[in-house]
PDB file of N, CA and C in Angstrom:
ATOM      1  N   UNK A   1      11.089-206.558 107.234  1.00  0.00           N
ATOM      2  CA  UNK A   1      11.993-207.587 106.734  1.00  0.00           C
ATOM      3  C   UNK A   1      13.410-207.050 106.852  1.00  0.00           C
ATOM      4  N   UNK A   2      14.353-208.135 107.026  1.00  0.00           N
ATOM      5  CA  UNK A   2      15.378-207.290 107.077  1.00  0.00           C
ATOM      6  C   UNK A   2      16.734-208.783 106.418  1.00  0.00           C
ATOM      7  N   UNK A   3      17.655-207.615 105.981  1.00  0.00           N
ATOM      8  CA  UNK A   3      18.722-208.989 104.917  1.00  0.00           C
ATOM      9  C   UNK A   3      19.746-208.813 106.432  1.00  0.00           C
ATOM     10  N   UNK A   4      19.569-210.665 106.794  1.00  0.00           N
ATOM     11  CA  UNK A   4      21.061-210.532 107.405  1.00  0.00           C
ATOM     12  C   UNK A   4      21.829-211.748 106.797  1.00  0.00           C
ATOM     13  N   UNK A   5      23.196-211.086 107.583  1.00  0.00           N
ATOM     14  CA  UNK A   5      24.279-212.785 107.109  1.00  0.00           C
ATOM     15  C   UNK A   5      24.573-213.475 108.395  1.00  0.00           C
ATOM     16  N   UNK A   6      24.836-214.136 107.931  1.00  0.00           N
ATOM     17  CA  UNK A   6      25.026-215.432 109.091  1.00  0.00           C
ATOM     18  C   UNK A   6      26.367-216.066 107.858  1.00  0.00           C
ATOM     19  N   UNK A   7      27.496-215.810 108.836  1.00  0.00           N
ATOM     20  CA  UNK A   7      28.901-216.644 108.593  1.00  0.00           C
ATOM     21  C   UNK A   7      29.431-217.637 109.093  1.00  0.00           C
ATOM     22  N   UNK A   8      29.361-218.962 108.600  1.00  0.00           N
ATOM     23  CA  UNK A   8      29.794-219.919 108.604  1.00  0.00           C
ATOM     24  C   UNK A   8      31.190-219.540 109.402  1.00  0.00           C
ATOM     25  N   UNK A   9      31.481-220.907 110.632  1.00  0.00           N
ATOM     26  CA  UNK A   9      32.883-220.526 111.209  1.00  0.00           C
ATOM     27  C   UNK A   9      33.964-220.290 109.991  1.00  0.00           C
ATOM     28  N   UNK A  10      34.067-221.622 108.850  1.00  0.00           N
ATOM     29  CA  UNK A  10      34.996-221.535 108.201  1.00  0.00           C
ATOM     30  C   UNK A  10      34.899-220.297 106.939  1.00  0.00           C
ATOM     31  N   UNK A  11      34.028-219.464 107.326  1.00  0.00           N
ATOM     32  CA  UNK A  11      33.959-217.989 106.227  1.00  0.00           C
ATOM     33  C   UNK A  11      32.635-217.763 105.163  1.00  0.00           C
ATOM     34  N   UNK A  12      31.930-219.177 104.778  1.00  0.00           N
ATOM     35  CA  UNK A  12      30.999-218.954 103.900  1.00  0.00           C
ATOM     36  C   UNK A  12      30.248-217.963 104.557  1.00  0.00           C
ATOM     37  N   UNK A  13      29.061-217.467 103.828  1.00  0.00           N
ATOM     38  CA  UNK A  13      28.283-216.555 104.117  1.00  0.00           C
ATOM     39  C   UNK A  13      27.374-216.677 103.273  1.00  0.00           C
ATOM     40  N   UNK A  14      25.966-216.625 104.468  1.00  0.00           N
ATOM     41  CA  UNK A  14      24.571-216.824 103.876  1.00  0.00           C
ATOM     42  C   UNK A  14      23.770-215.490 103.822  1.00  0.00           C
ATOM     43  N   UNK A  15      23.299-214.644 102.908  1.00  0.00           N
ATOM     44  CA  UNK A  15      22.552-213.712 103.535  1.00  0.00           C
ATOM     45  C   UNK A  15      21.084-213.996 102.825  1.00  0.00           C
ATOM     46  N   UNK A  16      20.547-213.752 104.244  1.00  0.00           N
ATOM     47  CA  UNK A  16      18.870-213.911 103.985  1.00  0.00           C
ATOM     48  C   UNK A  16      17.941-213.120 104.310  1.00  0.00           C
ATOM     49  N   UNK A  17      16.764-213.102 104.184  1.00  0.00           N
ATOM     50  CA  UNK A  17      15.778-212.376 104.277  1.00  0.00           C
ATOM     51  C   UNK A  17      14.704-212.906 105.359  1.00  0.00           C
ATOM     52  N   UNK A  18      14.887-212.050 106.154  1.00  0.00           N
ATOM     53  CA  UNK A  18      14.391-212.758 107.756  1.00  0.00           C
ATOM     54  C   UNK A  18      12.992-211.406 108.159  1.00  0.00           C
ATOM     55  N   UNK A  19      11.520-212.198 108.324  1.00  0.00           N
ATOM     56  CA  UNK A  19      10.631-211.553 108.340  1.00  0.00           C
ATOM     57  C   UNK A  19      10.070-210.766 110.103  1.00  0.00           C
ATOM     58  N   UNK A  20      10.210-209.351 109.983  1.00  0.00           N
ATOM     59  CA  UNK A  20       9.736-208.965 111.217  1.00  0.00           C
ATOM     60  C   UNK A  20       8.902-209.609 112.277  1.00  0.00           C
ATOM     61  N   UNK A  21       9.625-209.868 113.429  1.00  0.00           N
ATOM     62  CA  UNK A  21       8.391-210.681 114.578  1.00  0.00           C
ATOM     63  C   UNK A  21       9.283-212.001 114.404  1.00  0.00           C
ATOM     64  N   UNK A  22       9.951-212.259 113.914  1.00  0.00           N
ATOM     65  CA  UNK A  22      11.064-213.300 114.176  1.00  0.00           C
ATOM     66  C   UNK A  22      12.010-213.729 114.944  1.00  0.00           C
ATOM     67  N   UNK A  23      12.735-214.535 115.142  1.00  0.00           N
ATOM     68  CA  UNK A  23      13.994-214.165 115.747  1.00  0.00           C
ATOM     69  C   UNK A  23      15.256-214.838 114.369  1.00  0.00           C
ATOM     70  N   UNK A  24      16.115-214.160 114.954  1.00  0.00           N
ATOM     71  CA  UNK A  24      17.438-214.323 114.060  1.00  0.00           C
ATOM     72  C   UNK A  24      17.682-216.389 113.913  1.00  0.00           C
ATOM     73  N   UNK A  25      17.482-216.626 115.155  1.00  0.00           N
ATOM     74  CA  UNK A  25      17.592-218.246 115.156  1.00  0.00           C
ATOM     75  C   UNK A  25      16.152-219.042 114.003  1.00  0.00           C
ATOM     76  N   UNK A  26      15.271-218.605 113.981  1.00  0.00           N
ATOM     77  CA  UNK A  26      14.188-218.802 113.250  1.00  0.00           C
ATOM     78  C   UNK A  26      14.793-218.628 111.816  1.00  0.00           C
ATOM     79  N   UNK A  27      15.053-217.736 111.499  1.00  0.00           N
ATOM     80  CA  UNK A  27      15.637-216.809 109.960  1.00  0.00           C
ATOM     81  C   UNK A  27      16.838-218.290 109.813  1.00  0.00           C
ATOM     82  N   UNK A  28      17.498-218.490 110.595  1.00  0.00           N
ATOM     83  CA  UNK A  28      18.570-219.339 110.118  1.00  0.00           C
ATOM     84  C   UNK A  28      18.220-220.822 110.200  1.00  0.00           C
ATOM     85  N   UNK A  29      17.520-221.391 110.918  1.00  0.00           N
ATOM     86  CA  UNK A  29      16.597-222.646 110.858  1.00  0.00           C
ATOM     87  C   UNK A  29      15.482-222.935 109.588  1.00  0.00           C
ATOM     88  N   UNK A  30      14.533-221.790 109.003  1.00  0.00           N
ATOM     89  CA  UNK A  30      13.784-221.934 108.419  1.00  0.00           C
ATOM     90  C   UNK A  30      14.188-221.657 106.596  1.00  0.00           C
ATOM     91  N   UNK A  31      16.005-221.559 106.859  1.00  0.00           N
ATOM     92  CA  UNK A  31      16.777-221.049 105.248  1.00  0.00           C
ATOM     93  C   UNK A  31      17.598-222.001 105.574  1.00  0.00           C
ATOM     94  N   UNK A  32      17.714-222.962 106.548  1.00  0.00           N
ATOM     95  CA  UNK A  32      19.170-223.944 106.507  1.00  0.00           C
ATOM     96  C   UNK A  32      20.285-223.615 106.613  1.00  0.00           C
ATOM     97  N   UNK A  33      20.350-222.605 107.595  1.00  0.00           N
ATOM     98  CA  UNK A  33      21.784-221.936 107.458  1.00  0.00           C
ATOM     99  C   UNK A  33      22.379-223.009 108.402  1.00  0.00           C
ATOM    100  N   UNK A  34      23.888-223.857 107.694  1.00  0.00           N
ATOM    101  CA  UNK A  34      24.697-224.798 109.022  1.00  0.00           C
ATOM    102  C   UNK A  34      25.031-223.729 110.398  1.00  0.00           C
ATOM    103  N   UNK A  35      24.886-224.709 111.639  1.00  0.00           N
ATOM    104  CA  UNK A  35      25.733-224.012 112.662  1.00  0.00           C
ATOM    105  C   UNK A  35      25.079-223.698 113.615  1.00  0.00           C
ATOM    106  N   UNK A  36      23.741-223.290 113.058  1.00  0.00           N
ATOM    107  CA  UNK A  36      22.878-222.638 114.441  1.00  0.00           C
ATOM    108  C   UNK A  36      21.820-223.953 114.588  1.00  0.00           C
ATOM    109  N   UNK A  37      22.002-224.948 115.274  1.00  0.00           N
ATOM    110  CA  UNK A  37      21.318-226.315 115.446  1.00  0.00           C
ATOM    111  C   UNK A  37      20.286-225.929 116.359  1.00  0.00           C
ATOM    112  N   UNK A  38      20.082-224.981 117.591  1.00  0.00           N
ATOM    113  CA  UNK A  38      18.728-224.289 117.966  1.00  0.00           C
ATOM    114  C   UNK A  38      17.693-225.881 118.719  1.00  0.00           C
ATOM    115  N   UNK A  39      18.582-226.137 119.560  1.00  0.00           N
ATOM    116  CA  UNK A  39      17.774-227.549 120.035  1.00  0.00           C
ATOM    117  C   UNK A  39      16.529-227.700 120.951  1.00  0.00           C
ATOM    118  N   UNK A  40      16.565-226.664 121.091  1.00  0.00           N
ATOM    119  CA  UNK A  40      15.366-226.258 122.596  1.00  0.00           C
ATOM    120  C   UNK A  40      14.312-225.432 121.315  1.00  0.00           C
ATOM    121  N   UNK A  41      14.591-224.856 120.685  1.00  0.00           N
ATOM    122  CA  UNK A  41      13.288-224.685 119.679  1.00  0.00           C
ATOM    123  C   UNK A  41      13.401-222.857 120.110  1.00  0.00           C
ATOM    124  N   UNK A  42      14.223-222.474 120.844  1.00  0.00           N
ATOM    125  CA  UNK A  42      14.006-221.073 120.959  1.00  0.00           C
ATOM    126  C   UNK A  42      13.083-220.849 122.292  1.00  0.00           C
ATOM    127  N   UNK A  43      13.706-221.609 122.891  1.00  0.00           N
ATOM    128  CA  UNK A  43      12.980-221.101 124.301  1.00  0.00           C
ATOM    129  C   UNK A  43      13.983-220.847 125.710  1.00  0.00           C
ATOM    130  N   UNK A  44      15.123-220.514 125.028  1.00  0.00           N
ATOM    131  CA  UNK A  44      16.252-220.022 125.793  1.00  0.00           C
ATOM    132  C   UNK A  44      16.948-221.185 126.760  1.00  0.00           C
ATOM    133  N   UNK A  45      16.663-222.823 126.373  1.00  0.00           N
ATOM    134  CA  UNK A  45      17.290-223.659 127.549  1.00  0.00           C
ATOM    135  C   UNK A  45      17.987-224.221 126.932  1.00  0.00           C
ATOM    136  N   UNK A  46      18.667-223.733 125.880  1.00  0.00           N
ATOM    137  CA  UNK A  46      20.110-223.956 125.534  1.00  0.00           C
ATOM    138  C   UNK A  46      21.367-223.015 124.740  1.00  0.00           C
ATOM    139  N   UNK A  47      22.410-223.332 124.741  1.00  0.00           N
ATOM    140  CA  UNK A  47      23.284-222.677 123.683  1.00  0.00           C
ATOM    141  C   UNK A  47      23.455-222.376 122.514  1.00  0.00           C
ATOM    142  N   UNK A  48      22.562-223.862 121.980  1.00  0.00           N
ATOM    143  CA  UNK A  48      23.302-224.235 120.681  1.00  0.00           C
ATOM    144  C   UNK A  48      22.813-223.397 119.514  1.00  0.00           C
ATOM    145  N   UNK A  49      22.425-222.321 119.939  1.00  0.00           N
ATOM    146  CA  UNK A  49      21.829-220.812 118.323  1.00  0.00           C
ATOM    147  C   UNK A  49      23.054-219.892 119.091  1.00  0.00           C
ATOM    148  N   UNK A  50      23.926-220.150 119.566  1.00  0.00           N
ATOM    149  CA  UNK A  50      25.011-219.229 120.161  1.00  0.00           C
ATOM    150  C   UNK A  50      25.911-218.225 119.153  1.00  0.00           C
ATOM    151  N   UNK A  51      26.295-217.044 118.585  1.00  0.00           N
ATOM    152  CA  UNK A  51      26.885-216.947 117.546  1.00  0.00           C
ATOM    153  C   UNK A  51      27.127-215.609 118.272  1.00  0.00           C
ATOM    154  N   UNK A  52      28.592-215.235 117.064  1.00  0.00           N
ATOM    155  CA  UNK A  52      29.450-213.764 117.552  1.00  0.00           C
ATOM    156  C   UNK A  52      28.502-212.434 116.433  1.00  0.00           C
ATOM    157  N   UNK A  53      28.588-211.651 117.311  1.00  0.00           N
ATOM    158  CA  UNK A  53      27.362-211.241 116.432  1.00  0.00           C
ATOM    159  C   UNK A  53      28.984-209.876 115.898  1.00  0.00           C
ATOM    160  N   UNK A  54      28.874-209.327 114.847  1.00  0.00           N
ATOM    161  CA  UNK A  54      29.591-208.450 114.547  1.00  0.00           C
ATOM    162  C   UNK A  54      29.751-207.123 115.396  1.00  0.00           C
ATOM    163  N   UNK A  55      31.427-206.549 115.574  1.00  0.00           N
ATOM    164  CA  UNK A  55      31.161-205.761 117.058  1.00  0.00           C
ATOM    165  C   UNK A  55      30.802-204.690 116.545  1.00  0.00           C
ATOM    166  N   UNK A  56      30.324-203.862 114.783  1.00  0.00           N
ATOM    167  CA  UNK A  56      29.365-202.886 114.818  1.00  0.00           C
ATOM    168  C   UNK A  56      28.220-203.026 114.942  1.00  0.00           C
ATOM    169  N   UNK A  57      27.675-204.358 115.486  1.00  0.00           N
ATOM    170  CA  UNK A  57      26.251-204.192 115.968  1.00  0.00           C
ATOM    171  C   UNK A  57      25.784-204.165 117.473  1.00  0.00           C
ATOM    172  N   UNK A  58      27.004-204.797 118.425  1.00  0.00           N
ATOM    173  CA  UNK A  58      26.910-204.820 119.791  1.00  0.00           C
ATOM    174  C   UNK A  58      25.744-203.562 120.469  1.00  0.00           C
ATOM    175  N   UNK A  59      26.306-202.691 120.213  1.00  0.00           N
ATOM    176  CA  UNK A  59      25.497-201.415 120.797  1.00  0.00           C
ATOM    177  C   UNK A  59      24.195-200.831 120.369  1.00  0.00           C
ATOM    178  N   UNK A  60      23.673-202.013 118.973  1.00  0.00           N
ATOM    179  CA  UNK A  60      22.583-201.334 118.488  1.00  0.00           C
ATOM    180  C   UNK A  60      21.595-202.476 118.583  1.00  0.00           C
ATOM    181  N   UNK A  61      21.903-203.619 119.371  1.00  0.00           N
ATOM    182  CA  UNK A  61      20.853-204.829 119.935  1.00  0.00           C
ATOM    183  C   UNK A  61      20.591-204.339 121.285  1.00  0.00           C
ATOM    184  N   UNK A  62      19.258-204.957 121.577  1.00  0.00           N
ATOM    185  CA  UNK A  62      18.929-204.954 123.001  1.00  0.00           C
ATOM    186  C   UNK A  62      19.914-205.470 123.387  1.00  0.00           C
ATOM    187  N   UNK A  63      19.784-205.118 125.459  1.00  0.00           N
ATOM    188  CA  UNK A  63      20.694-205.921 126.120  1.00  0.00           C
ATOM    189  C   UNK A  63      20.099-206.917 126.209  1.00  0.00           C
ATOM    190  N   UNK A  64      21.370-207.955 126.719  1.00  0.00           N
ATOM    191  CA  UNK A  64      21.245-209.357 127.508  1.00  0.00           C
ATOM    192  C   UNK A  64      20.223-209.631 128.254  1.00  0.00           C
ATOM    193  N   UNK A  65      19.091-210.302 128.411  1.00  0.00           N
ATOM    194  CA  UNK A  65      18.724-210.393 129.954  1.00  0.00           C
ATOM    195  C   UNK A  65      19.335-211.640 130.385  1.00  0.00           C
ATOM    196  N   UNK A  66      19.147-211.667 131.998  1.00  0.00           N
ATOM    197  CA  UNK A  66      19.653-212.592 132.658  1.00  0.00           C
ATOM    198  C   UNK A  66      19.668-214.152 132.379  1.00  0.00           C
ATOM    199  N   UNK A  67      18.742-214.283 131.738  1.00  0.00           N
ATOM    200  CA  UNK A  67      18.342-215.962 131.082  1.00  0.00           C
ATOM    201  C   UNK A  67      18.747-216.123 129.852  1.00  0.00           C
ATOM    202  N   UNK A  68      19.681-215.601 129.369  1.00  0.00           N
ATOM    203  CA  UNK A  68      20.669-215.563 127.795  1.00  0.00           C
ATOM    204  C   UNK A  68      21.806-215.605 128.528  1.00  0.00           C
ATOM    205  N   UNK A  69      22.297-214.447 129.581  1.00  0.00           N
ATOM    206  CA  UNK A  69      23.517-214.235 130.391  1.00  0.00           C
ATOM    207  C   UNK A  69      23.802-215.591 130.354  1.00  0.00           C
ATOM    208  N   UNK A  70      23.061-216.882 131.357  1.00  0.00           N
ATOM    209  CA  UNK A  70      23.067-217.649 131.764  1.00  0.00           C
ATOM    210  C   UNK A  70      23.222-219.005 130.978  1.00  0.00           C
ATOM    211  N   UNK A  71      22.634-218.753 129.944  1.00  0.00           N
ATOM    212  CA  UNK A  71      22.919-219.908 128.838  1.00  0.00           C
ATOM    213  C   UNK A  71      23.857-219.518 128.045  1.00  0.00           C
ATOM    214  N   UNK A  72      24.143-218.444 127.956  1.00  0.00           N
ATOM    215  CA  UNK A  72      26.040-218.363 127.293  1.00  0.00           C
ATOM    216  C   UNK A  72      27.018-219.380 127.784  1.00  0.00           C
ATOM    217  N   UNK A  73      26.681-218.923 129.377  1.00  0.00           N
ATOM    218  CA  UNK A  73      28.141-219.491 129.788  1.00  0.00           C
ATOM    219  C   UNK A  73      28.386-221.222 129.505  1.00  0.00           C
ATOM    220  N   UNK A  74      27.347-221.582 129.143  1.00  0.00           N
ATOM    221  CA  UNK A  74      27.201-223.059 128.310  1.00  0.00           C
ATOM    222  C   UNK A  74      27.691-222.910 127.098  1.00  0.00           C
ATOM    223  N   UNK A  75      27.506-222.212 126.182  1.00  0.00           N
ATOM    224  CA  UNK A  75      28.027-221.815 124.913  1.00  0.00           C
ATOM    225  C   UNK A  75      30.016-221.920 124.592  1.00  0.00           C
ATOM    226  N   UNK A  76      30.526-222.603 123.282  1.00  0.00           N
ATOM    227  CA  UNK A  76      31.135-222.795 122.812  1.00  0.00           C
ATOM    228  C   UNK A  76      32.284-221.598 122.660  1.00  0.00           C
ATOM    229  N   UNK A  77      33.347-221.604 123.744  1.00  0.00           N
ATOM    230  CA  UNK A  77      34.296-220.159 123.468  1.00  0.00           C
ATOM    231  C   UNK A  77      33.470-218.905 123.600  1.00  0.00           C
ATOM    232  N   UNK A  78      32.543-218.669 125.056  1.00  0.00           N
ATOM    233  CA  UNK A  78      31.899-217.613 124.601  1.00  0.00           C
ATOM    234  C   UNK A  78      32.484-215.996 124.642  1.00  0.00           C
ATOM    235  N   UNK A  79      31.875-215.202 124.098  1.00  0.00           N
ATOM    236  CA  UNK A  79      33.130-213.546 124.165  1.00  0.00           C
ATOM    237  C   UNK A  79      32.174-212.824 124.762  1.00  0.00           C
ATOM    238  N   UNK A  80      32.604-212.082 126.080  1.00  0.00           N
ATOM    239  CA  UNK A  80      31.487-211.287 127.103  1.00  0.00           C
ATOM    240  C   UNK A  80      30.983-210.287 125.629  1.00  0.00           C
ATOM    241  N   UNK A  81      31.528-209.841 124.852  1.00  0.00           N
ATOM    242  CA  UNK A  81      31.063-208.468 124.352  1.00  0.00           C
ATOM    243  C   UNK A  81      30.238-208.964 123.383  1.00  0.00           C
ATOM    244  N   UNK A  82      30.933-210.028 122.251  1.00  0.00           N
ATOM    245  CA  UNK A  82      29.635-210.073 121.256  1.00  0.00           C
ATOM    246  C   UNK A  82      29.214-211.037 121.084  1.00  0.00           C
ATOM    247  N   UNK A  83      28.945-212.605 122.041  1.00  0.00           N
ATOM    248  CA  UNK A  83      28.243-213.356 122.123  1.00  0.00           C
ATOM    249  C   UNK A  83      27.093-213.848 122.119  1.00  0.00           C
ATOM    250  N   UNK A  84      26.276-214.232 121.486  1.00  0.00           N
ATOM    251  CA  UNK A  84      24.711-213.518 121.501  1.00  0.00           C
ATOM    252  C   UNK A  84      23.686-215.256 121.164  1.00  0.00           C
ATOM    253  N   UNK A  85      22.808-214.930 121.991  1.00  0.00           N
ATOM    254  CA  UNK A  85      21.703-216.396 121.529  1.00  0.00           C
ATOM    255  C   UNK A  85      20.962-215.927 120.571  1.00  0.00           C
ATOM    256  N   UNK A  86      20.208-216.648 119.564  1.00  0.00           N
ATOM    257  CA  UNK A  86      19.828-216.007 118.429  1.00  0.00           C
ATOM    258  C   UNK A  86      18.674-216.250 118.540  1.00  0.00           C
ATOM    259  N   UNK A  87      18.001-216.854 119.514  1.00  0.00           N
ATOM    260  CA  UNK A  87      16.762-217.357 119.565  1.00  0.00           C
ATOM    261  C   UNK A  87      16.253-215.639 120.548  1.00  0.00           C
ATOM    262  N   UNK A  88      17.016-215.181 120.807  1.00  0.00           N
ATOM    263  CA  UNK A  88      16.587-214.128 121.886  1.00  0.00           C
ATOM    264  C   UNK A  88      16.696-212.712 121.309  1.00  0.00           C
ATOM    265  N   UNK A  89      16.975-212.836 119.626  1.00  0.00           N
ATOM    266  CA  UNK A  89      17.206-211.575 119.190  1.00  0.00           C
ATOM    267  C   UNK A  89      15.823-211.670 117.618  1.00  0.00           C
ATOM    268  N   UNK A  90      14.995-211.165 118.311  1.00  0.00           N
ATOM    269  CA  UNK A  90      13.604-210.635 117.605  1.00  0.00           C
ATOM    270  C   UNK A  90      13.743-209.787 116.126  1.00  0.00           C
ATOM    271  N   UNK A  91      13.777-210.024 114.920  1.00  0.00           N
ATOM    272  CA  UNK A  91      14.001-209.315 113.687  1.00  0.00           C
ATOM    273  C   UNK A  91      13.059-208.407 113.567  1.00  0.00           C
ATOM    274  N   UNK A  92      13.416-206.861 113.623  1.00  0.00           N
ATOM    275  CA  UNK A  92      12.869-205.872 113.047  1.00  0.00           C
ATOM    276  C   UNK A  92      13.572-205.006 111.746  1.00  0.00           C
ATOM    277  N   UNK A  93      12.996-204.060 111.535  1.00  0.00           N
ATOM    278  CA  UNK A  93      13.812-203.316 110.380  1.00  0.00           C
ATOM    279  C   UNK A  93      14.945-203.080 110.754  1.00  0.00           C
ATOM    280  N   UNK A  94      15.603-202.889 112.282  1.00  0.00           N
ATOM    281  CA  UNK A  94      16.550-202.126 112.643  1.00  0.00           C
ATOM    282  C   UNK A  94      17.529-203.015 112.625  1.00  0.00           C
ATOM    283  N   UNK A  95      17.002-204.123 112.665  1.00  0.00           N
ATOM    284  CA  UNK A  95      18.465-205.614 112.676  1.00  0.00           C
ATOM    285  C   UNK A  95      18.871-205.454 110.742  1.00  0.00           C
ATOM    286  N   UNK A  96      18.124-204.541 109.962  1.00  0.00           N
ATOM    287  CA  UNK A  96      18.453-205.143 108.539  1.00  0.00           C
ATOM    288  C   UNK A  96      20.203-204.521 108.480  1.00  0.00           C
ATOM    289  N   UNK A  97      20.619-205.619 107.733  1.00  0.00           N
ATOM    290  CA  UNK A  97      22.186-206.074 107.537  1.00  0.00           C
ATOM    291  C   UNK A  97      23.197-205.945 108.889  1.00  0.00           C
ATOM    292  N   UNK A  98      22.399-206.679 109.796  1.00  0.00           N
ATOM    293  CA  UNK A  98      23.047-207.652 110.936  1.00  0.00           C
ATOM    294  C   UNK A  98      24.238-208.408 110.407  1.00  0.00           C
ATOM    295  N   UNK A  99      25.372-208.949 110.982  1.00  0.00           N
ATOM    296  CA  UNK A  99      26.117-209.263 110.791  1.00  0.00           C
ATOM    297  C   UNK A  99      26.402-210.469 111.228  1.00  0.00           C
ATOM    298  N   UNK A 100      26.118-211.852 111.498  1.00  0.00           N
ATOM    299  CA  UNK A 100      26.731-213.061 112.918  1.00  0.00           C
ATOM    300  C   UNK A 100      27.938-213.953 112.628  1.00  0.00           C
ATOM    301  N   UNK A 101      28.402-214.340 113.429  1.00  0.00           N
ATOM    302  CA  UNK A 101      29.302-215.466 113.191  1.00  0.00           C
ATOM    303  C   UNK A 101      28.935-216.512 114.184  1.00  0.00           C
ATOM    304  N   UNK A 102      29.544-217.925 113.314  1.00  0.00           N
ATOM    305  CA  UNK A 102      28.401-218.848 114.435  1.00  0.00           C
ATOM    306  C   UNK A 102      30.333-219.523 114.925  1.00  0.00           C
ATOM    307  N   UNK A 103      30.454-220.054 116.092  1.00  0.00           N
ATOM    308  CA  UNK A 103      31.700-220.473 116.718  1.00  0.00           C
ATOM    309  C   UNK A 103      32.088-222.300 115.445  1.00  0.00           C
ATOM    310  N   UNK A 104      33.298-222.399 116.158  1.00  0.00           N
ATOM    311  CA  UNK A 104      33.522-223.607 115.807  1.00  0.00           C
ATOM    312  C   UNK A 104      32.408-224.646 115.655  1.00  0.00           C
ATOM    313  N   UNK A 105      31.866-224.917 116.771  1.00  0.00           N
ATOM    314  CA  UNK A 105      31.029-225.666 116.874  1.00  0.00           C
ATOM    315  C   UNK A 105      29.695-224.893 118.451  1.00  0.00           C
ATOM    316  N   UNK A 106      28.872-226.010 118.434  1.00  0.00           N
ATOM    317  CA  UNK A 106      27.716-225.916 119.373  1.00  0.00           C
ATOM    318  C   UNK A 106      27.727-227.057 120.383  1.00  0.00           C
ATOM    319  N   UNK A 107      27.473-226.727 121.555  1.00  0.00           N
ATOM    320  CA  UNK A 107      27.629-227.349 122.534  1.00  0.00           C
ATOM    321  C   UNK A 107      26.419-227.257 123.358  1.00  0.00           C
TER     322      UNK A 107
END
């Protein structure tokens, strides 16, 4: 299990308790967090779980693969460094107190 937050563009902040074998987009769909609308259900054919993930975590997530690369560039203001689909980032112990920010909006 692991506690992350998920920050509202305009600053609120949700932190929740998101169960191993998950993904981060799941954790925020299944607690109601606004922002991450997740329209494809987590099967990577869209943007809209798109969020800035905090830049002390950049280096301690898997990389990108090519089929996230690719649905970024659909994504809302995206930032090469900490742009991240949330449907593609799997919750283990090591994500506990993850950091995200979700953009203005979803596209």
């Amino acid at each position: 299990m692991a506690k992350i937050t998920y920050v509202e563009h305009g600053g609120k902040e949700h932190v929740v308790e998101v169960a191993n074998g998950m993904t981060v987009m799941e954790g925020a769909r299944d607690n109601n967090i606004p922002g991450i609308e997740a329209d494809c259900g987590g099967a990577c054919a869209c943007s809209t779980c798109h969020v800035y993930v905090d830049a002390a975590w950049i280096e301690k997530l898997p990389a990108k693969d090519d089929m996230e690369e690719d649905m970024l560039d659909f994504a809302y203001e995206p930032d090469t460094e900490r742009s991240r689909l949330t449907c593609q980032l799997k919750v283990t112990d090591a994500l506990d107190g993850l950091r995200v920010q979700m953009p203005e909006k979803q596209i």
